[in-house]
N, C-alpha and C. Protein backbone atom coordinates (compact mmCIF):
# COMPACT_ATOMS: atom_id res chain seq x y z
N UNK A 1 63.76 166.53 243.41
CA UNK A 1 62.56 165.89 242.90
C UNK A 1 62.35 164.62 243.72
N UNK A 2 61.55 164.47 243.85
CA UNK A 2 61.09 163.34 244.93
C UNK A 2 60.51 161.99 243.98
N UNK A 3 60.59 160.57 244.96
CA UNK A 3 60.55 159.51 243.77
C UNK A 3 59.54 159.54 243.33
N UNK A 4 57.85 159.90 243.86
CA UNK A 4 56.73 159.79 243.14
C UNK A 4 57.07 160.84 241.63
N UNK A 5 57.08 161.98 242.42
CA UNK A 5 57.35 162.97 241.03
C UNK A 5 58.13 161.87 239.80
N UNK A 6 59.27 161.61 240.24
CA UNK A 6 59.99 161.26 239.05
C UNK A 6 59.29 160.06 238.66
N UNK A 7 58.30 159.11 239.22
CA UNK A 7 57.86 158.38 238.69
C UNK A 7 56.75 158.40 237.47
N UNK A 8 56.04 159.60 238.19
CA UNK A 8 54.85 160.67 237.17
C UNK A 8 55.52 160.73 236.06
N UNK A 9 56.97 161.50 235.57
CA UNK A 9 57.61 161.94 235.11
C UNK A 9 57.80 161.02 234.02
N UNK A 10 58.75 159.13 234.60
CA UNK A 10 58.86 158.71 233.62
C UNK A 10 57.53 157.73 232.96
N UNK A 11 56.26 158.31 233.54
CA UNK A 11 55.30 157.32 233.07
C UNK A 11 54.44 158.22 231.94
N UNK A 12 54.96 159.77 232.33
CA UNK A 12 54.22 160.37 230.96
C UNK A 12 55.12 160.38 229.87
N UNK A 13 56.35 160.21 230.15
CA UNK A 13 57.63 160.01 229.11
C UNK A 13 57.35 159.07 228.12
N UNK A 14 56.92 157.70 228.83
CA UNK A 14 56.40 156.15 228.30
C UNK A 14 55.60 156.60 227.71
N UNK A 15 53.88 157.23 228.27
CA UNK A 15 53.31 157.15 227.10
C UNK A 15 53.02 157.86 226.28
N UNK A 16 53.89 159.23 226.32
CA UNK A 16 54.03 160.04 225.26
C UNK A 16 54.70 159.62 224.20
N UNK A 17 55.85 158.47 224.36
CA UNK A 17 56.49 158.19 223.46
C UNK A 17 55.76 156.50 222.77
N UNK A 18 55.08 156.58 223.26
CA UNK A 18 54.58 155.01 222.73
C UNK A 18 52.91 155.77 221.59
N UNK A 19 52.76 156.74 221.39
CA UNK A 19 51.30 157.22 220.71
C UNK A 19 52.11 158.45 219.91
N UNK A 20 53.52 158.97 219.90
CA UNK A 20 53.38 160.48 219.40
C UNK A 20 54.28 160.05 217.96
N UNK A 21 53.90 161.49 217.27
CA UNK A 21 53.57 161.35 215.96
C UNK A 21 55.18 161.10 215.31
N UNK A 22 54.94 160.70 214.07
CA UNK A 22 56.84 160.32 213.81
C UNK A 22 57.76 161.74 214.07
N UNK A 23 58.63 162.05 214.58
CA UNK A 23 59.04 163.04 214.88
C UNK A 23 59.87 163.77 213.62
N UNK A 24 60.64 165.09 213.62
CA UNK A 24 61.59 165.23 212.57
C UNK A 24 62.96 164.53 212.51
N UNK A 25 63.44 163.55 211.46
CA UNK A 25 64.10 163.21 210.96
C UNK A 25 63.58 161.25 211.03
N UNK A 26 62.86 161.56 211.43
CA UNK A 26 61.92 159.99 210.83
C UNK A 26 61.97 159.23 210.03
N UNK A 27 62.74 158.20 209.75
CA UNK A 27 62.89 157.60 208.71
C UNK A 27 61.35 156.86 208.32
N UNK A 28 61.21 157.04 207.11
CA UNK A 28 59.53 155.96 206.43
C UNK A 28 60.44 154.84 205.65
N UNK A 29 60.42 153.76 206.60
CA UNK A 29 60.21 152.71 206.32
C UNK A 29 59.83 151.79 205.01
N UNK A 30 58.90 152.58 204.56
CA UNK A 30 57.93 151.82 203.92
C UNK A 30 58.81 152.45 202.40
N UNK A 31 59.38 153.44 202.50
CA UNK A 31 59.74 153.80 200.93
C UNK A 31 61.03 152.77 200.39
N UNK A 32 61.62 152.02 201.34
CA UNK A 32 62.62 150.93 201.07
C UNK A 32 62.00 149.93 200.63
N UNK A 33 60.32 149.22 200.94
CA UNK A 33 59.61 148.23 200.66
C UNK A 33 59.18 147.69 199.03
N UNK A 34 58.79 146.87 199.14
CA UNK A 34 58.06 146.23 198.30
C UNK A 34 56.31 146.10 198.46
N UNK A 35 56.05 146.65 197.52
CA UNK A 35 54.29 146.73 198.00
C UNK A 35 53.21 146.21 196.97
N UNK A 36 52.21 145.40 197.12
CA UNK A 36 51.59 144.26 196.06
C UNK A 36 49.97 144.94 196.52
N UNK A 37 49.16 144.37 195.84
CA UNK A 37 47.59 144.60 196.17
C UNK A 37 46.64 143.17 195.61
N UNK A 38 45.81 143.49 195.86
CA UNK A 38 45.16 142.28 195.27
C UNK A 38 44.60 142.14 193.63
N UNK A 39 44.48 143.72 193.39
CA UNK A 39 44.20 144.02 191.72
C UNK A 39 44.43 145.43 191.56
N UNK A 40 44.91 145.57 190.13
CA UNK A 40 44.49 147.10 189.62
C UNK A 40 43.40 147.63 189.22
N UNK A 41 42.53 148.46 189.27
CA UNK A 41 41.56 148.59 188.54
C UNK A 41 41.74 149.62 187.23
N UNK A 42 42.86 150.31 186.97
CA UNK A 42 43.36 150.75 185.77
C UNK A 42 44.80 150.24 185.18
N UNK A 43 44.36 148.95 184.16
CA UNK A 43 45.80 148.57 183.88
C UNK A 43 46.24 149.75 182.48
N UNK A 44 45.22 149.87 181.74
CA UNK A 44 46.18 150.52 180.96
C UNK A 44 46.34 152.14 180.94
N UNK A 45 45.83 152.65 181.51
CA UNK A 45 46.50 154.35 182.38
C UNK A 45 47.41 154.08 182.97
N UNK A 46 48.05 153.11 183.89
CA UNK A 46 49.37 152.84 184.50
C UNK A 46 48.91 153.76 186.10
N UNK A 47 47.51 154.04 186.24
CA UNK A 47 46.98 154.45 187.59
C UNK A 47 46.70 153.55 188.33
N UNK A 48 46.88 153.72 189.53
CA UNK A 48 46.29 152.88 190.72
C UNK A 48 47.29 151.93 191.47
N UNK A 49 48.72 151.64 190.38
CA UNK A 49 49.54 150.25 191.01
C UNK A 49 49.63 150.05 192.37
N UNK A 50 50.05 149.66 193.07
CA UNK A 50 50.66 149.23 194.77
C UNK A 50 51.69 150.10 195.01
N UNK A 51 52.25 150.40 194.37
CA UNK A 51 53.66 150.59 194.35
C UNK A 51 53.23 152.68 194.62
N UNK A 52 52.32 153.32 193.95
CA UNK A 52 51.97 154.54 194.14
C UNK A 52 51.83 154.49 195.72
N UNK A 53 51.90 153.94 196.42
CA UNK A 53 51.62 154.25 197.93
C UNK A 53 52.47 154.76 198.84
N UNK A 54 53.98 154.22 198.64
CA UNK A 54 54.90 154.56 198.79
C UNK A 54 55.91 155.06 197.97
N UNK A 55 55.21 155.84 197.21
CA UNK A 55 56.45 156.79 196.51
C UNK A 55 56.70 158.17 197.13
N UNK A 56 56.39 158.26 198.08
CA UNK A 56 56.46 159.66 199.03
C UNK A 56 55.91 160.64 198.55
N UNK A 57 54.61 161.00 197.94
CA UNK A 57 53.91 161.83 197.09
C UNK A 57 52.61 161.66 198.00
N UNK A 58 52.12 162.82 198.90
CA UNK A 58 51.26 162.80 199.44
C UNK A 58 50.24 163.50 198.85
N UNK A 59 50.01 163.66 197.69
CA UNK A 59 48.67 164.27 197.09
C UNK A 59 47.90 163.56 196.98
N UNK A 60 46.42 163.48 197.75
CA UNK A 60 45.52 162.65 198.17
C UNK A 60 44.38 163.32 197.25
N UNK A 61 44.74 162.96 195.88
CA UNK A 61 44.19 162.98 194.70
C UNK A 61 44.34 161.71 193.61
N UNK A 62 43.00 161.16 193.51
CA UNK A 62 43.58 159.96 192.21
C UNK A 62 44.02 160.32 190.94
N UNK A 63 43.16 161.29 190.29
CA UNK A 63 43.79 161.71 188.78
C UNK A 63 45.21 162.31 188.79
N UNK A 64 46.01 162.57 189.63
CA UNK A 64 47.09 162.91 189.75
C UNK A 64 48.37 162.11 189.48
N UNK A 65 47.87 160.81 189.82
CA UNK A 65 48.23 159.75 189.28
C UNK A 65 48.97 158.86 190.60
N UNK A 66 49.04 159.00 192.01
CA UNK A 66 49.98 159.35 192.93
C UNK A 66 49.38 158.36 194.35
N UNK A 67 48.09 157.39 193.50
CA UNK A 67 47.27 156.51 194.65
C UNK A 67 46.77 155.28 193.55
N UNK A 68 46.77 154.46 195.15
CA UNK A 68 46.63 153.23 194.51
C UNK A 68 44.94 152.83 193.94
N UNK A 69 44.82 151.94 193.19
CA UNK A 69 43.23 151.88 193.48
C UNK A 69 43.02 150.45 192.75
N UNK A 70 42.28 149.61 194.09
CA UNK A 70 42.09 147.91 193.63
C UNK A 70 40.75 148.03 193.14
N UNK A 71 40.19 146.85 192.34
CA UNK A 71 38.81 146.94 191.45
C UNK A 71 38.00 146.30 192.26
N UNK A 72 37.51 145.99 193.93
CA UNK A 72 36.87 145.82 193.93
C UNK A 72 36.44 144.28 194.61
N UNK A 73 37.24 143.78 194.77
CA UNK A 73 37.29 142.45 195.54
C UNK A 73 37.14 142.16 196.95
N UNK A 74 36.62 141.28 197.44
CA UNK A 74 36.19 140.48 198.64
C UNK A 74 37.04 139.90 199.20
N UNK A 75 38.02 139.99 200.09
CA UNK A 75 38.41 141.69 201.08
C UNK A 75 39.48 142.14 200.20
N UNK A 76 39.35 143.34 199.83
CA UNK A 76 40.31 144.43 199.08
C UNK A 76 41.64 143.93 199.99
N UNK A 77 42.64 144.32 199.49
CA UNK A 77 43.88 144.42 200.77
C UNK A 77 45.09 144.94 199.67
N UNK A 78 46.00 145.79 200.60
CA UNK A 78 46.70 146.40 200.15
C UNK A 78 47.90 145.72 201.06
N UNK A 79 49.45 145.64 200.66
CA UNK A 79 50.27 145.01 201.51
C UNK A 79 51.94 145.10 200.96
N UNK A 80 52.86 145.65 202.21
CA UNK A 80 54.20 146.02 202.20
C UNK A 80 54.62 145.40 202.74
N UNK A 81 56.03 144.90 201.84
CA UNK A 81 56.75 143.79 202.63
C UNK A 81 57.69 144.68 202.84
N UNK A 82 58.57 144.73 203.93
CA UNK A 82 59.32 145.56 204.74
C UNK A 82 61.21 145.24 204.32
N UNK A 83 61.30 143.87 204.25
CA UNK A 83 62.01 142.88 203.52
C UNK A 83 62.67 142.38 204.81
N UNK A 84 62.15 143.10 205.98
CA UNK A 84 63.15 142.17 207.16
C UNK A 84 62.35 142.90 208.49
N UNK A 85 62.41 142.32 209.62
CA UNK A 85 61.48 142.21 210.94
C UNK A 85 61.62 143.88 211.63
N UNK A 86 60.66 144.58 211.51
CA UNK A 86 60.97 146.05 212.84
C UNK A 86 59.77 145.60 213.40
N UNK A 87 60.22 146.54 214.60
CA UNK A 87 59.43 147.21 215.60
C UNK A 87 58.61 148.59 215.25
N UNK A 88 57.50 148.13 215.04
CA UNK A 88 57.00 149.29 214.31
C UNK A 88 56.09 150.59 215.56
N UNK A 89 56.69 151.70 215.26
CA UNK A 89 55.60 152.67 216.24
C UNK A 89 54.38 153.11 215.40
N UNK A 90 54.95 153.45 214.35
CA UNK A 90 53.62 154.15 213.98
C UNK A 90 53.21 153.82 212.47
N UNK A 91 51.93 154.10 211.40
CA UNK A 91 51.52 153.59 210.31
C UNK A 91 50.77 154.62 210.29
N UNK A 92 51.13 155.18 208.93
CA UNK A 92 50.16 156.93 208.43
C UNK A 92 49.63 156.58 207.10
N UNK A 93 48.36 156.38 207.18
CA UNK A 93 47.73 156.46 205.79
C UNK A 93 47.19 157.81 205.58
N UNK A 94 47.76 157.81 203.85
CA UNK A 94 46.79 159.21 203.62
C UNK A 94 45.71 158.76 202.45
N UNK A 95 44.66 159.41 202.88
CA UNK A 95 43.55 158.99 202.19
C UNK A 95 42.73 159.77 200.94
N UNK A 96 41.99 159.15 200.15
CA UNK A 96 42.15 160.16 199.04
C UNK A 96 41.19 161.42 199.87
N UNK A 97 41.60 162.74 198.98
CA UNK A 97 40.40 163.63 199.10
C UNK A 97 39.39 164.32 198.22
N UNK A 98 39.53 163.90 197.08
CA UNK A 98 38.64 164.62 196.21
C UNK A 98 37.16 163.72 196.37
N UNK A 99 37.59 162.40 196.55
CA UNK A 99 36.26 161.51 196.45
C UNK A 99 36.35 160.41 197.48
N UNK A 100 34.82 159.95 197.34
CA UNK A 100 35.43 158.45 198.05
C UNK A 100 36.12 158.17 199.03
N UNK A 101 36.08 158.98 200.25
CA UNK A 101 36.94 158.59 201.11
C UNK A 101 36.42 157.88 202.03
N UNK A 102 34.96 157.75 202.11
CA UNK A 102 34.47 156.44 203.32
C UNK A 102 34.56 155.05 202.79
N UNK A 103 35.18 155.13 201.05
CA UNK A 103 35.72 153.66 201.36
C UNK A 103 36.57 152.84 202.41
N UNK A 104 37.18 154.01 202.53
CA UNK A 104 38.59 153.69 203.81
C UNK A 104 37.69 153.07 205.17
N UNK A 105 36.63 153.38 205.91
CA UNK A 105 35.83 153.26 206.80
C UNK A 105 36.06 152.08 206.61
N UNK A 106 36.45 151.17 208.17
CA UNK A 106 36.59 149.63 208.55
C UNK A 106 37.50 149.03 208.46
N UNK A 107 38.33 149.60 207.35
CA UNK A 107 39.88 149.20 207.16
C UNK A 107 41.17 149.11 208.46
N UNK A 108 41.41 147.39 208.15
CA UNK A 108 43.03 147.31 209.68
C UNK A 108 43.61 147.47 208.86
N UNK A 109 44.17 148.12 209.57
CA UNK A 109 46.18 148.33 209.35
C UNK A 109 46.81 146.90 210.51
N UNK A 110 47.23 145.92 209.89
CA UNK A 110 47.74 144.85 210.41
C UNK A 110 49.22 144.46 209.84
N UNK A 111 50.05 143.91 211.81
CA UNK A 111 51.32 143.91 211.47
C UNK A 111 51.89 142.70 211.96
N UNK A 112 52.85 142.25 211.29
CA UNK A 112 52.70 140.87 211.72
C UNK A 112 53.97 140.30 210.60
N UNK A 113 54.28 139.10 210.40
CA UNK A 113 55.43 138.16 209.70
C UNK A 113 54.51 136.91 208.62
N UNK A 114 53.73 137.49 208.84
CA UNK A 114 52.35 136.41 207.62
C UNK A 114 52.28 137.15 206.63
N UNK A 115 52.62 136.54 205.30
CA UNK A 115 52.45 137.39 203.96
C UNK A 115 51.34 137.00 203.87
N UNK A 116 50.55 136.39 204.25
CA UNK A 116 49.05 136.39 203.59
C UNK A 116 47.90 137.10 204.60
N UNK A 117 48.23 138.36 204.92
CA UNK A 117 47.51 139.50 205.50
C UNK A 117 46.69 139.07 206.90
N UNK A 118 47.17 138.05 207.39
CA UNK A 118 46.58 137.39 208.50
C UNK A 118 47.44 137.20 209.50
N UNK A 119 47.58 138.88 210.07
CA UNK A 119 48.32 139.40 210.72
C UNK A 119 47.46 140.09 212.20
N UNK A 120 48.55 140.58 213.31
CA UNK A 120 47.30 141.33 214.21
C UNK A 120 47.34 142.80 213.91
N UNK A 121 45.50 142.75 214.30
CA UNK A 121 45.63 144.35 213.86
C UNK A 121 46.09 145.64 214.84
N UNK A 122 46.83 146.20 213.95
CA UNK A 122 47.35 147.79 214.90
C UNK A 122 45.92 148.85 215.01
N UNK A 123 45.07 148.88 213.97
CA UNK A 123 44.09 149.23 214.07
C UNK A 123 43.28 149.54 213.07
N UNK A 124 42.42 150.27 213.50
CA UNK A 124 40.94 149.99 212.47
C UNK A 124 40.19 151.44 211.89
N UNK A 125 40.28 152.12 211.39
CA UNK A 125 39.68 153.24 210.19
C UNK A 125 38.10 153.61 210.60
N UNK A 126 38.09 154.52 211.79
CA UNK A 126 36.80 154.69 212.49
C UNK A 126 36.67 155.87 211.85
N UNK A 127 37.10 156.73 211.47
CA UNK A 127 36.66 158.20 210.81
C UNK A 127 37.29 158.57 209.58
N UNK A 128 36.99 159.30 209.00
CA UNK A 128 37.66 159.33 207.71
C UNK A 128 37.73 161.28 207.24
N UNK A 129 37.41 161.69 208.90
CA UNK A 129 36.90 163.35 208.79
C UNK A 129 38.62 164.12 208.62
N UNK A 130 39.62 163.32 208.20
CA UNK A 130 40.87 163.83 208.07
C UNK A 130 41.42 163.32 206.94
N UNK A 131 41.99 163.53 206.20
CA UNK A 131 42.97 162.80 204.68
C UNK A 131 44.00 161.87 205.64
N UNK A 132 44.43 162.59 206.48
CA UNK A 132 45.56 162.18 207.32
C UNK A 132 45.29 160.96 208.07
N UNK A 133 45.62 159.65 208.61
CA UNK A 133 45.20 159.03 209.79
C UNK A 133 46.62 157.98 209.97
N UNK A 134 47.10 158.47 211.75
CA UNK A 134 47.78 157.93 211.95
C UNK A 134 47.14 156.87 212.99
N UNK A 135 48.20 155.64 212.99
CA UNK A 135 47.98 154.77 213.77
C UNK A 135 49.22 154.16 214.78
N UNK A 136 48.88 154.24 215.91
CA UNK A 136 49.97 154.13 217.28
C UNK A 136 49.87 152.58 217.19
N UNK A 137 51.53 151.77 217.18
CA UNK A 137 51.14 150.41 217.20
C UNK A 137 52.21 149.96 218.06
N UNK A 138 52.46 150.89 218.81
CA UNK A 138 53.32 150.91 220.09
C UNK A 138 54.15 149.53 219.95
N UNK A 139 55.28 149.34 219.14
CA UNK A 139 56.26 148.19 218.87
C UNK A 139 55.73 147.11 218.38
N UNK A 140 54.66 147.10 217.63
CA UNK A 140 53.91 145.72 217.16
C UNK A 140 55.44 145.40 216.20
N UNK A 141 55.46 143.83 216.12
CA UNK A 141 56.66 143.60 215.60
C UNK A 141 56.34 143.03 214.21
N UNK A 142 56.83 143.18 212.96
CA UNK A 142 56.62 142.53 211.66
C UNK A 142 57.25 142.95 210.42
N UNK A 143 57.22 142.16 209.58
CA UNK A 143 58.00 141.94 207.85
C UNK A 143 56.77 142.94 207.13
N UNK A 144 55.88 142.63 207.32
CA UNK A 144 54.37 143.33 206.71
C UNK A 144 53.77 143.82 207.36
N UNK A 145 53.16 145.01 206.78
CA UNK A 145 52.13 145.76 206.92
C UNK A 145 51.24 145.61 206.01
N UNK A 146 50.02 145.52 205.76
CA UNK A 146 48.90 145.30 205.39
C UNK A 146 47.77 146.00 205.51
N UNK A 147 46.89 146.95 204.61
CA UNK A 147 45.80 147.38 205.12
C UNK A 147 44.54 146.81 203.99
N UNK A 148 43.70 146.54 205.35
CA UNK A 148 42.32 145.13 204.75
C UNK A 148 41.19 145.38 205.08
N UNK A 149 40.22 145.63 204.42
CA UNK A 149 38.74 146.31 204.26
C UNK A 149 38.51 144.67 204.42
N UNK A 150 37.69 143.73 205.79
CA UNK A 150 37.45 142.80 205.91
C UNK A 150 35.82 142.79 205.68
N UNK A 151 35.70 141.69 205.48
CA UNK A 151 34.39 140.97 205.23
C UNK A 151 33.42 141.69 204.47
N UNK A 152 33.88 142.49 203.08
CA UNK A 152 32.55 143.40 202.11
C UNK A 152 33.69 143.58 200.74
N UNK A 153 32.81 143.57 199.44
CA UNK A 153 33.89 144.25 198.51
C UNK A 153 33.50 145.47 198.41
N UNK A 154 34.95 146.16 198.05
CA UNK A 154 35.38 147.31 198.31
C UNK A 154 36.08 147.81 197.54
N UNK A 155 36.45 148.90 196.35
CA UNK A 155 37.38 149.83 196.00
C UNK A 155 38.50 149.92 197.39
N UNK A 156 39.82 149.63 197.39
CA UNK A 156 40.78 150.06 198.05
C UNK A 156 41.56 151.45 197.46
N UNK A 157 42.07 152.64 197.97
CA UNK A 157 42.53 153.75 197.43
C UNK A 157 43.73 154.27 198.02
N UNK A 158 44.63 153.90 198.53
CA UNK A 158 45.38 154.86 199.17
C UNK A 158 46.41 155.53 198.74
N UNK A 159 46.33 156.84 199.03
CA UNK A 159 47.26 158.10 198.50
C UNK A 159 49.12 157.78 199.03
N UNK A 160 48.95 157.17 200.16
CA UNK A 160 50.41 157.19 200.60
C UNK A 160 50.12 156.50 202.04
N UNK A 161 51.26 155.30 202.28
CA UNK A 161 51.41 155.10 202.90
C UNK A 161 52.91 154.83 203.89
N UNK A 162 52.98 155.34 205.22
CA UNK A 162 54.30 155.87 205.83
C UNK A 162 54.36 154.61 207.42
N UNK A 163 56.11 154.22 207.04
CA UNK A 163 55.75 153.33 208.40
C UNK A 163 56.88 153.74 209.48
N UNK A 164 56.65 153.84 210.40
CA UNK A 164 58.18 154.20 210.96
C UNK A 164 58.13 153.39 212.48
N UNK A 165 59.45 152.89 212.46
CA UNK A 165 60.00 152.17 213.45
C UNK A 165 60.32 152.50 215.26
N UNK A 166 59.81 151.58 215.73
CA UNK A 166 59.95 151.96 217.04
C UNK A 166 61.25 152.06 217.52
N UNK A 167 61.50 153.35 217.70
CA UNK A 167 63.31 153.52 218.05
C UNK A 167 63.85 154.20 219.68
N UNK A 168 64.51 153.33 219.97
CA UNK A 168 64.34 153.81 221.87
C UNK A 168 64.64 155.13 221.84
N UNK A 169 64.49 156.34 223.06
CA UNK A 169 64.94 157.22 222.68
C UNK A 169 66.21 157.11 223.49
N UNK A 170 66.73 158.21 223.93
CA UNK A 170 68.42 158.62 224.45
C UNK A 170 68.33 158.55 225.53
N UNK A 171 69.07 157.65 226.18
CA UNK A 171 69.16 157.79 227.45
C UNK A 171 68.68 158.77 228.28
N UNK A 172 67.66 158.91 228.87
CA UNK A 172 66.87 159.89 230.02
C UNK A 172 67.97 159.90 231.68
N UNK A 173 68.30 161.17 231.87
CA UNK A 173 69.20 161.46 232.82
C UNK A 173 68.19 162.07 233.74
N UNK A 174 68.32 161.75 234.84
CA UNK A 174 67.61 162.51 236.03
C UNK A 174 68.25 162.79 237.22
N UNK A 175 68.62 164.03 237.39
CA UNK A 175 69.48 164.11 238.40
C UNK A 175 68.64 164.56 239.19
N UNK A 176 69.39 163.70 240.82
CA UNK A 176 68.67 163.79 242.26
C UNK A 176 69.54 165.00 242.85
């Protein structure tokens, strides 16, 4: 193999591994966390808490009981404290599907060491044509994750949210 080749080689390696999806045996992050919102909008059904986001229950249904849902405030925000600093690759929201899912539309996913959601963003909620939406945050480093419907009030909803850590892979061998 010649050095350009192998250079091709380790540059699709890089950015295959800096955008691809959590792989099998992935640890989620986020189910070790602590997770707060800005309000409930059902206190006494015991629906909607913070804490439904990460209970590893991906049914992207509210009456199920299994998603969060804030009442409505100027900027909604949803937010996981991690309890200590990663390198984060990736952030998977699942979004509801029976209803309501272009609330999600505009929403960052922001990562960062600021508990007060004024963090940088990994990114921003341009489609909503999937329940599923992952976000590549190629080693953004932080205590929190945060997702923030800025500048409008908003119902916040999310079915589940998954964070997983940027982890080097195994030594790459290339023999000449």
């Amino acid at each position: 193999m010649n050095l350009l080749s192998s250079l091709i080689l380790l540059g699709s390696l890089a950015l295959a591994r800096g955008c691809s999806p959590p792989g099998p045996g992935a640890v989620n992050l986020a189910r070790s966390g602590e997770a707060s919102q800005d309000s409930v909008i059902l206190h006494v059904s015991k629906k909607g808490d913070a804490k439904y986001a990460i209970d590893g229950v991906k049914i992207s249904n509210f009456v199920n009981g299994s998603c969060t849902h804030t009442s409505g405030r100027n900027p909604p925000w949803w937010k996981l404290n991690l309890k200590k600093i990663y390198k984060i690759s990736n952030v998977v929201l699942t979004n509801r599907a029976e209803c309501c899912k272009e609330r999600l539309l505009g929403a960052e996913v922001r990562i960062g060491n600021s508990p007060d959601n004024n963090n940088p963003v990994c990114g921003t909620v341009t489609s909503v044509s999937s329940v599923t939406l992952t976000f590549c945050c190629n080693g953004m480093e932080g205590q929190y994750v945060s997702v923030v419907i800025p500048e409008r009030s908003e119902f916040l909803s999310l079915c589940e949210v998954e964070v997983y850590e940027d982890v080097a892979p195994e030594e790459i061998r290339i023999c000449w």
